[in-house]
PDB file of N, CA and C in Angstrom:
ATOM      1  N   UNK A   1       0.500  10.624   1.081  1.00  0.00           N
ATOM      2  CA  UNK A   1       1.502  10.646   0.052  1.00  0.00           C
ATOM      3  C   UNK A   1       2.334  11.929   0.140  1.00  0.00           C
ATOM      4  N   UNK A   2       1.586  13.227   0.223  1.00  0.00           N
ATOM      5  CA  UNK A   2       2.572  14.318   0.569  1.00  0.00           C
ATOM      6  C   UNK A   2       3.543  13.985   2.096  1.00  0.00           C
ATOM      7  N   UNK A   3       2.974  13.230   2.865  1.00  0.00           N
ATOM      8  CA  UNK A   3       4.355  13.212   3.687  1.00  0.00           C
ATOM      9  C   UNK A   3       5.532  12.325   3.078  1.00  0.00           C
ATOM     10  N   UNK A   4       4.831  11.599   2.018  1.00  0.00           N
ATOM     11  CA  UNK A   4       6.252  10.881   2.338  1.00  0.00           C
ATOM     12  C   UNK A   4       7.009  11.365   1.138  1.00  0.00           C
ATOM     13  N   UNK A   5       6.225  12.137   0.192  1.00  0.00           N
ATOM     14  CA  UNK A   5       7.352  13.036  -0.665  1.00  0.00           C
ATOM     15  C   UNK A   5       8.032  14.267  -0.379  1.00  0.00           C
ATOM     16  N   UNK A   6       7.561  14.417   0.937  1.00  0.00           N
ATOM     17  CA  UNK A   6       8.351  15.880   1.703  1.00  0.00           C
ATOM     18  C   UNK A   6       9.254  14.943   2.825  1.00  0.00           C
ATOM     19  N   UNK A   7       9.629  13.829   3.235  1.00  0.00           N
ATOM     20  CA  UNK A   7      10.385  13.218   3.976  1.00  0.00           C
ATOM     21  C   UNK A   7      11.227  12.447   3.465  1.00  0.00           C
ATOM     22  N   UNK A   8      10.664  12.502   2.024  1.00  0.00           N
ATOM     23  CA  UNK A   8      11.890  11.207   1.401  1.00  0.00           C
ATOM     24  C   UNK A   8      12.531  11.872  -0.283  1.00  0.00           C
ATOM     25  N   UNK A   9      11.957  13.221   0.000  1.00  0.00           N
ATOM     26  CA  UNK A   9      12.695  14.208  -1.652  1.00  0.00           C
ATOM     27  C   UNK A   9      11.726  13.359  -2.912  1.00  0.00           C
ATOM     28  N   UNK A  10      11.299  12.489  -2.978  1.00  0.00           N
ATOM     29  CA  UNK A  10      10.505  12.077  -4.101  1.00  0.00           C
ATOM     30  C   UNK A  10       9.048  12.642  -4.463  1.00  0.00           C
ATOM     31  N   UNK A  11       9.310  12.697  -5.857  1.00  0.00           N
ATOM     32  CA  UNK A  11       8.222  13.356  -6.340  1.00  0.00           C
ATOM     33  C   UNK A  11       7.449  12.236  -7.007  1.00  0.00           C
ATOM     34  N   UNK A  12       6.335  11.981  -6.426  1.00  0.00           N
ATOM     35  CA  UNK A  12       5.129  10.901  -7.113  1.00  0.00           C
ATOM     36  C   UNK A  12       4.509  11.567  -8.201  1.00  0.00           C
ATOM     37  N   UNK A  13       4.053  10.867  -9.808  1.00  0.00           N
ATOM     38  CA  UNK A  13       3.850  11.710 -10.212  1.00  0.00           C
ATOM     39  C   UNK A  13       3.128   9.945 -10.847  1.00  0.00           C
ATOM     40  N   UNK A  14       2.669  10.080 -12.327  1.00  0.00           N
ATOM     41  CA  UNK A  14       1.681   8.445 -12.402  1.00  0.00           C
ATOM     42  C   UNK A  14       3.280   7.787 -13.734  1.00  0.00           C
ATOM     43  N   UNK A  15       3.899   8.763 -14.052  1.00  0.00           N
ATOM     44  CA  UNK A  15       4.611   8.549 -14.478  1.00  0.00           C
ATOM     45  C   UNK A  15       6.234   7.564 -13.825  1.00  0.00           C
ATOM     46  N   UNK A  16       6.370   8.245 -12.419  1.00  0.00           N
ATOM     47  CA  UNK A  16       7.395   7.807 -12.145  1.00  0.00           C
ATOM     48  C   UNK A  16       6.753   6.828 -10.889  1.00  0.00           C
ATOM     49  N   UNK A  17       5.756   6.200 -10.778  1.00  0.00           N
ATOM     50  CA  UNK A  17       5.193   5.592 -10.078  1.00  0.00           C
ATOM     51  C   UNK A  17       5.649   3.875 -10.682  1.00  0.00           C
ATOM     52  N   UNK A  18       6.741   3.193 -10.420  1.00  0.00           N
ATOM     53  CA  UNK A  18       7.136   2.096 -10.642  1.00  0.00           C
ATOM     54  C   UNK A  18       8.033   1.385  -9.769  1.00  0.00           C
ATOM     55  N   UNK A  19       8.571   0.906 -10.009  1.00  0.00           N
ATOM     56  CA  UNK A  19       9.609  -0.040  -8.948  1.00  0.00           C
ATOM     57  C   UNK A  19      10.374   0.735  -7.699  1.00  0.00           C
ATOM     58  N   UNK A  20      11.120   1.736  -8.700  1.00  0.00           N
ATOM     59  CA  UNK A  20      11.866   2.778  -7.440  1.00  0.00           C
ATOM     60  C   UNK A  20      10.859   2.901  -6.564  1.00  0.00           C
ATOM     61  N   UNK A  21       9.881   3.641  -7.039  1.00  0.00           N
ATOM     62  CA  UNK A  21       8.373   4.332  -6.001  1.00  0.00           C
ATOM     63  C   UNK A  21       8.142   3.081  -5.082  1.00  0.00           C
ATOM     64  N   UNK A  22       8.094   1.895  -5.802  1.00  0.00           N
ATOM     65  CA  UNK A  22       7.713   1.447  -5.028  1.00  0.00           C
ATOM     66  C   UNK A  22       8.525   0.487  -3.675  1.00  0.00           C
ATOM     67  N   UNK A  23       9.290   0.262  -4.049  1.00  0.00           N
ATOM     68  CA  UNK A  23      10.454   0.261  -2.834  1.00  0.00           C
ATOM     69  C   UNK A  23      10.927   1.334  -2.051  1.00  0.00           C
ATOM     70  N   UNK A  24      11.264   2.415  -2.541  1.00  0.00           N
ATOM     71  CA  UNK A  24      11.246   3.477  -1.341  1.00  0.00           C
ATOM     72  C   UNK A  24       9.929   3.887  -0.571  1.00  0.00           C
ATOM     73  N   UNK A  25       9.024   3.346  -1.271  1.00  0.00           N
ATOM     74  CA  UNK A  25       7.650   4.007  -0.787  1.00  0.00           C
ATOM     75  C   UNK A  25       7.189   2.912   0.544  1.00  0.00           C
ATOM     76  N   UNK A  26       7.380   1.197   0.139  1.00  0.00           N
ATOM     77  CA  UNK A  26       7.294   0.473   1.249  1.00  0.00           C
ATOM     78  C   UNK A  26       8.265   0.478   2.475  1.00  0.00           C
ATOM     79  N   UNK A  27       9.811   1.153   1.773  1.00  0.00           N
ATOM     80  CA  UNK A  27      10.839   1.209   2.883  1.00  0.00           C
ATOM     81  C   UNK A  27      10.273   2.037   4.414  1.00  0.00           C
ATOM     82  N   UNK A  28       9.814   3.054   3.705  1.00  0.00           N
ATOM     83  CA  UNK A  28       9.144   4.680   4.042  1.00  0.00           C
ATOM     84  C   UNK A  28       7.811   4.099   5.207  1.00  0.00           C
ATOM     85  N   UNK A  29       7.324   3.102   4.841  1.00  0.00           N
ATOM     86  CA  UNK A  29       5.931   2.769   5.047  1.00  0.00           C
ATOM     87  C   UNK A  29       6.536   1.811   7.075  1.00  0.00           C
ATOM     88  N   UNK A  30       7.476   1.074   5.947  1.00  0.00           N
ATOM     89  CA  UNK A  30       8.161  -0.107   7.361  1.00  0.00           C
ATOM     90  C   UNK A  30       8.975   0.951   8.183  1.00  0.00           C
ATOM     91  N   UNK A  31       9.491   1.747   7.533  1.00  0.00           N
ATOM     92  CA  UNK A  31      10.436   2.641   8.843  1.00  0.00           C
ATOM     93  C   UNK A  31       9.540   3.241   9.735  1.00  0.00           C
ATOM     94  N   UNK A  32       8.393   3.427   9.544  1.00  0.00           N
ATOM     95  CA  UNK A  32       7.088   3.976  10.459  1.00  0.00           C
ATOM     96  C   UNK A  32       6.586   3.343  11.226  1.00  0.00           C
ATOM     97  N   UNK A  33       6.905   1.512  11.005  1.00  0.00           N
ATOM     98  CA  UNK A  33       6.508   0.693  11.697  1.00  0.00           C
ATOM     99  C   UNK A  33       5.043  -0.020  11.414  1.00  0.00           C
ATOM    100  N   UNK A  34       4.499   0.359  10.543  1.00  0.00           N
ATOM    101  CA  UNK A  34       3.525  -0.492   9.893  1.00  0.00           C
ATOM    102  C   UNK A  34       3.687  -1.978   9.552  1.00  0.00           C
ATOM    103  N   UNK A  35       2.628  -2.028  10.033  1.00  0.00           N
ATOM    104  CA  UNK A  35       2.490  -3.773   9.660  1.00  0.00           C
ATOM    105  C   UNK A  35       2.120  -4.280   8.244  1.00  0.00           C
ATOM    106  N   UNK A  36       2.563  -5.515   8.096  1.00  0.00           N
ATOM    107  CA  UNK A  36       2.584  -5.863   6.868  1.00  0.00           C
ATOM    108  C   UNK A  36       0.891  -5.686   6.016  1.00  0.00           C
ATOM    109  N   UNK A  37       0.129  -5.975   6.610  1.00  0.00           N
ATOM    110  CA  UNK A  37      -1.453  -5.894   6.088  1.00  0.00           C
ATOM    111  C   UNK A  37      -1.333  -4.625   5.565  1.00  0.00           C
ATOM    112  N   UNK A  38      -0.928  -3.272   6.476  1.00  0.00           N
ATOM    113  CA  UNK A  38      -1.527  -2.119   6.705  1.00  0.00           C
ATOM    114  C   UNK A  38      -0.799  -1.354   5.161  1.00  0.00           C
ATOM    115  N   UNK A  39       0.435  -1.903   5.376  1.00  0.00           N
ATOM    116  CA  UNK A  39       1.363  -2.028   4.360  1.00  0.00           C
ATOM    117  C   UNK A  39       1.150  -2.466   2.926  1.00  0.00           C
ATOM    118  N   UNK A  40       0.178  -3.235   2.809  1.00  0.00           N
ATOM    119  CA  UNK A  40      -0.503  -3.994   1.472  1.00  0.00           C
ATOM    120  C   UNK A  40      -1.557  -3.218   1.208  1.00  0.00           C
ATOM    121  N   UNK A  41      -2.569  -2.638   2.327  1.00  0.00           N
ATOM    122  CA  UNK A  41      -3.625  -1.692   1.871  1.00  0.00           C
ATOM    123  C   UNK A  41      -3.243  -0.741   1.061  1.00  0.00           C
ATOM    124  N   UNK A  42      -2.123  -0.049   1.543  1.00  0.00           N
ATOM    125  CA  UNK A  42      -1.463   1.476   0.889  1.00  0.00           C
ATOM    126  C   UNK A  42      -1.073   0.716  -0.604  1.00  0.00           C
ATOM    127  N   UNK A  43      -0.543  -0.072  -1.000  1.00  0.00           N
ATOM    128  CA  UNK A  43       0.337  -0.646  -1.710  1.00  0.00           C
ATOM    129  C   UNK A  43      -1.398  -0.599  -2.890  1.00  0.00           C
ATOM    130  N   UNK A  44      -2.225  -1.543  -2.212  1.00  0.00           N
ATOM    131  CA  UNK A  44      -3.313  -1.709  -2.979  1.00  0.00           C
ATOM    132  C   UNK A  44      -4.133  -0.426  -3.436  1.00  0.00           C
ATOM    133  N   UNK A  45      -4.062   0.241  -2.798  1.00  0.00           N
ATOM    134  CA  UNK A  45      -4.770   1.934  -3.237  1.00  0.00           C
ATOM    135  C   UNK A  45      -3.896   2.312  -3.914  1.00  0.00           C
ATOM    136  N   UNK A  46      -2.461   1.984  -4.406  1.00  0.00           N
ATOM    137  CA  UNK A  46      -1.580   2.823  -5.070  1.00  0.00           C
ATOM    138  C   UNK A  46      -1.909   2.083  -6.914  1.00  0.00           C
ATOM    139  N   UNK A  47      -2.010   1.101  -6.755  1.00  0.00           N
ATOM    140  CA  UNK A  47      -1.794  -0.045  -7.639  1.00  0.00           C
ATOM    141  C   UNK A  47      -4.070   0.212  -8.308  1.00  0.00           C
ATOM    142  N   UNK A  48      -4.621   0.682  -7.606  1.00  0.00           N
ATOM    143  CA  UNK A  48      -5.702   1.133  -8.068  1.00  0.00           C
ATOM    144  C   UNK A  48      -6.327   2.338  -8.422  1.00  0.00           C
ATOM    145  N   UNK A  49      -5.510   3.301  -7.740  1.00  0.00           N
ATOM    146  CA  UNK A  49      -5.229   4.630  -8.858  1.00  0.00           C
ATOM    147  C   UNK A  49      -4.218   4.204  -9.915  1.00  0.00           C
ATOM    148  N   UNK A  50      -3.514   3.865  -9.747  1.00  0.00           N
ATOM    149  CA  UNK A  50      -2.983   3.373 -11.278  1.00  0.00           C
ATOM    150  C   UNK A  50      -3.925   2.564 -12.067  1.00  0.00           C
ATOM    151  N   UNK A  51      -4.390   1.680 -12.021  1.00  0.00           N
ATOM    152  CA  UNK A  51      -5.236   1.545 -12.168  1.00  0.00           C
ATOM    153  C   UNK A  51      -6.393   2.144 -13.259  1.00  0.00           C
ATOM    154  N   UNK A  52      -7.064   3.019 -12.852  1.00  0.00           N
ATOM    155  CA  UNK A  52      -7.828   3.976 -12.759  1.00  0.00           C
ATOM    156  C   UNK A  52      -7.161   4.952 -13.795  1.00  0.00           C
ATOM    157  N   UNK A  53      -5.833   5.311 -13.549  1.00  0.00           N
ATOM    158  CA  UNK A  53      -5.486   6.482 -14.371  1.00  0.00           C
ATOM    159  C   UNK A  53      -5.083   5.537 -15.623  1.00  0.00           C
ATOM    160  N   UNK A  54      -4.901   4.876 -15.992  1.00  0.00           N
ATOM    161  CA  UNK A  54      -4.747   3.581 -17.130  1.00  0.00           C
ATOM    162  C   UNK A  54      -5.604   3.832 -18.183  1.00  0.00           C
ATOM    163  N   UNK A  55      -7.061   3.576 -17.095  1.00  0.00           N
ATOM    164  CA  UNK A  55      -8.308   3.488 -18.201  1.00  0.00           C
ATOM    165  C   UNK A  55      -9.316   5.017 -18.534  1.00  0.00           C
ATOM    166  N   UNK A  56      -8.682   5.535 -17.683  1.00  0.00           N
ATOM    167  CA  UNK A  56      -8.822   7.489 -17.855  1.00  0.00           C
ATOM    168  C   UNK A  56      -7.724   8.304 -18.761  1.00  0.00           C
ATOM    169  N   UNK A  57      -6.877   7.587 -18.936  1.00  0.00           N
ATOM    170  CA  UNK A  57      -5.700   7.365 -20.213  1.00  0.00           C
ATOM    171  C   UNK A  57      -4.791   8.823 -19.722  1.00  0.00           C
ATOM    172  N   UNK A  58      -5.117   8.746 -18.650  1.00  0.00           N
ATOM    173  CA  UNK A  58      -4.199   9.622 -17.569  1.00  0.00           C
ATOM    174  C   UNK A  58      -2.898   9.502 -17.820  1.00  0.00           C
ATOM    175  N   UNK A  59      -1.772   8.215 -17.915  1.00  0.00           N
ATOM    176  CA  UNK A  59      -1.165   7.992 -18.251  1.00  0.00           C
ATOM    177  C   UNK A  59      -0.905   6.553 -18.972  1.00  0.00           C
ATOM    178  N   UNK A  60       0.090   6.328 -19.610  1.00  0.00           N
ATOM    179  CA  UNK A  60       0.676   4.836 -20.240  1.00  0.00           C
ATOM    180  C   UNK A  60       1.363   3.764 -19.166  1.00  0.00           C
ATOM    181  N   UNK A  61       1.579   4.745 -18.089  1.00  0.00           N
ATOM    182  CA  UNK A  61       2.888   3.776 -17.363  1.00  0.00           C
ATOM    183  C   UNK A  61       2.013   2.941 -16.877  1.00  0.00           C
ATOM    184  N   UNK A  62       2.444   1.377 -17.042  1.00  0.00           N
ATOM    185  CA  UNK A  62       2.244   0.436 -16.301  1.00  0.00           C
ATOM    186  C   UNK A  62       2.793  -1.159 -15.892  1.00  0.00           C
ATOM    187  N   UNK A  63       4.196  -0.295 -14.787  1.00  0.00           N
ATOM    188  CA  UNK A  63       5.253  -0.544 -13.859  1.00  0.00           C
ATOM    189  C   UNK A  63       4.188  -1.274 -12.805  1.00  0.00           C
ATOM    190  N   UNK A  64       2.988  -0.853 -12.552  1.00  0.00           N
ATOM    191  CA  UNK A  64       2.540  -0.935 -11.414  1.00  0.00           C
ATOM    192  C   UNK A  64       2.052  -2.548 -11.633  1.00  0.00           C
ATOM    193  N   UNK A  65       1.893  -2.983 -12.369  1.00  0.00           N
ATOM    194  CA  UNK A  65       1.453  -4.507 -13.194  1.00  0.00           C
ATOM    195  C   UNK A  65       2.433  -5.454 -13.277  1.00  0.00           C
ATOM    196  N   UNK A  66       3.873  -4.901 -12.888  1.00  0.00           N
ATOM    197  CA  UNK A  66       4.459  -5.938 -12.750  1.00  0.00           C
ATOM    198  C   UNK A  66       4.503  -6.694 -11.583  1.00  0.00           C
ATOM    199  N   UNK A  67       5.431  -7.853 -11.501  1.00  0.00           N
ATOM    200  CA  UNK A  67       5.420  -8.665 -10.818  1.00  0.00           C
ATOM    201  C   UNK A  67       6.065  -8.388  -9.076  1.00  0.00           C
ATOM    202  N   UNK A  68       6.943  -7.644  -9.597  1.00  0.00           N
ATOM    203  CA  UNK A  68       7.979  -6.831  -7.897  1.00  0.00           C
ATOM    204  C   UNK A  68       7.063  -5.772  -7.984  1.00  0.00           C
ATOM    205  N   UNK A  69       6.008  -5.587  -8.097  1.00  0.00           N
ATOM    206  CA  UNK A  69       5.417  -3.980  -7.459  1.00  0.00           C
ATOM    207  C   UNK A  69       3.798  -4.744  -6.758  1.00  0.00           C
ATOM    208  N   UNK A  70       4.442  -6.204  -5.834  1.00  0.00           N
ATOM    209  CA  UNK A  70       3.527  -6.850  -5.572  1.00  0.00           C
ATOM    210  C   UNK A  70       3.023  -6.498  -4.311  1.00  0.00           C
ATOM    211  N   UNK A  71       1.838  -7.260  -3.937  1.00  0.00           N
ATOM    212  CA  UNK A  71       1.185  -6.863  -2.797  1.00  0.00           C
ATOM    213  C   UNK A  71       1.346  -7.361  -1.350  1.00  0.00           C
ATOM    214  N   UNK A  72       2.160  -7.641  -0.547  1.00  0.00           N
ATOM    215  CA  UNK A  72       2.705  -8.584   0.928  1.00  0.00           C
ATOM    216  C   UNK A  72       1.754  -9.187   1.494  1.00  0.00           C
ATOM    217  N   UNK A  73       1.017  -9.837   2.043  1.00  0.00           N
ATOM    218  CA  UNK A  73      -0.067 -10.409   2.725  1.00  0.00           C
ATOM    219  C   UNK A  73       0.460 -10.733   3.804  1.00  0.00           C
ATOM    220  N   UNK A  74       0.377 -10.818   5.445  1.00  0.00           N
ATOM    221  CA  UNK A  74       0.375 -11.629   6.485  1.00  0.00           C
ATOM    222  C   UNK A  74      -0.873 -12.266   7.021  1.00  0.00           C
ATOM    223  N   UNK A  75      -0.477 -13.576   7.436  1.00  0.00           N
ATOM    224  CA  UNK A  75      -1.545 -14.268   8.018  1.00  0.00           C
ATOM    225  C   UNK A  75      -1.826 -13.796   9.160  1.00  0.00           C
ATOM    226  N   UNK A  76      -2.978 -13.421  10.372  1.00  0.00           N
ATOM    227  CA  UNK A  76      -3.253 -13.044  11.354  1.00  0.00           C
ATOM    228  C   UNK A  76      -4.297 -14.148  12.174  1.00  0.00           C
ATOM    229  N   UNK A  77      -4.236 -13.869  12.939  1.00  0.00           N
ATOM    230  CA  UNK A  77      -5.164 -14.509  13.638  1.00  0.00           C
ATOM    231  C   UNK A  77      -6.326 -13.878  14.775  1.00  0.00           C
ATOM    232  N   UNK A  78      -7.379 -14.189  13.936  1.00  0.00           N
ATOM    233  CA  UNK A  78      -8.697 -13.129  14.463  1.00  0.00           C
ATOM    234  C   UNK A  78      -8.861 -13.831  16.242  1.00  0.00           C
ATOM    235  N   UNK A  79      -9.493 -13.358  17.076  1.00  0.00           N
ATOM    236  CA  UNK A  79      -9.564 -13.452  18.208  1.00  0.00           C
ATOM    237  C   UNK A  79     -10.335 -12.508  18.718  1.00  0.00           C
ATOM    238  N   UNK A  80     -11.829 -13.362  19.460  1.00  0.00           N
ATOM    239  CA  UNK A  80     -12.904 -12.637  19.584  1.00  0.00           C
ATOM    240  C   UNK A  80     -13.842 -13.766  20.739  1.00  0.00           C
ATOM    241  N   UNK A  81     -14.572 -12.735  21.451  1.00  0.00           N
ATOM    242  CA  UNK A  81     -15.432 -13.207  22.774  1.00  0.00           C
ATOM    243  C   UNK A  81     -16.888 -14.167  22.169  1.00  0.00           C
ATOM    244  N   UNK A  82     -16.952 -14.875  22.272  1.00  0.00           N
ATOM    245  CA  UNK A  82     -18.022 -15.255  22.718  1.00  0.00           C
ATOM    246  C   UNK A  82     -19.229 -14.849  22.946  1.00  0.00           C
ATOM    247  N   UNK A  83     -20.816 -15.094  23.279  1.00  0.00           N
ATOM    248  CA  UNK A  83     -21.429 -14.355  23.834  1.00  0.00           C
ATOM    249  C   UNK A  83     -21.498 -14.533  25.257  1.00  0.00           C
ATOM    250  N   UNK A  84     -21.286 -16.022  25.603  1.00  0.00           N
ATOM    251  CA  UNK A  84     -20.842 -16.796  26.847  1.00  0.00           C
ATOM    252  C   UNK A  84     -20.108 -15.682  27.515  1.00  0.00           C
ATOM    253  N   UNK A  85     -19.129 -15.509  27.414  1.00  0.00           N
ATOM    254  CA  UNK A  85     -17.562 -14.465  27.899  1.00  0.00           C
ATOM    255  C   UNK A  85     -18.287 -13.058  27.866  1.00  0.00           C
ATOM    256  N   UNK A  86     -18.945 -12.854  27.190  1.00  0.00           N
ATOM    257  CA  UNK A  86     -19.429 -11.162  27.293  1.00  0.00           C
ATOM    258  C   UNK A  86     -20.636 -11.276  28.484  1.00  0.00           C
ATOM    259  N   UNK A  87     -21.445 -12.355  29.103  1.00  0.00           N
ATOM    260  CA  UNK A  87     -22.502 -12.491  29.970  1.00  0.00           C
ATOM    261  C   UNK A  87     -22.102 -11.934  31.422  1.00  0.00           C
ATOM    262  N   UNK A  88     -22.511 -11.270  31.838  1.00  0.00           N
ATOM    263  CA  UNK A  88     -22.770 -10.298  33.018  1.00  0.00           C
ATOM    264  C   UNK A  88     -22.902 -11.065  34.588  1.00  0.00           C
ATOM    265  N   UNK A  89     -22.406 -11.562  35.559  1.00  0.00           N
ATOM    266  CA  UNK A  89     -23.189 -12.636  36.360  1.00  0.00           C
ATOM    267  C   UNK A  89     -23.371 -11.642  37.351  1.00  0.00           C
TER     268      UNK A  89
END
C-alpha cells in the first residue's frame, strides 16, 4: 500500500477508503500487470481490514460494502501431471 500511495499521490486512510480508492487503487494494480485473481486477493484484504476496522469501531466508513467496490473473479483452468506422467522409465 505505501507504494502505491507514493506512486499515485493518494493518501489511504479507513476514511477515504471508498470508490475513488478503489478505482485508482485497481487502475494502479492493472497498470502493473496483475491478473485479475491476484487483483481480487488485494481487493479482498482491503475490503477485510475494513472490515475489521468497522467492528473495532476504528472507523464509520462503509463505502467498502457497496456494490462498485466489488470483487473481479476470473475463471482459470488448473492443469496438473498425473502420477502416470511423473513415472521415471
Amino acid at each position: 500500500m505505501e507504494t502505491f500511495q507514493k506512486n499515485t499521490g493518494t493518501i489511504v486512510t479507513f476514511d477515504t477508503t471508498g470508490k475513488d480508492f478503489y478505482i485508482k487503487f485497481t487502475d494502479y494494480l492493472k497498470a502493473a500487470n496483475l491478473k485479475p485473481n491476484t487483483i481480487r486477493s488485494h481487493v479482498r484484504r482491503v475490503k477485510h481490514l475494513m472490515n475489521e476496522a468497522n467492528e473495532d469501531k476504528l472507523t464509520t466508513n462503509q463505502e467498502h460494502r457497496a456494490r462498485g467496490f466489488k470483487v473481479q473473479k476470473e475463471d482459470t483452468d488448473t492443469i496438473y501431471l498425473t502420477g502416470e506422467c511423473l513415472e521415471v522409465e
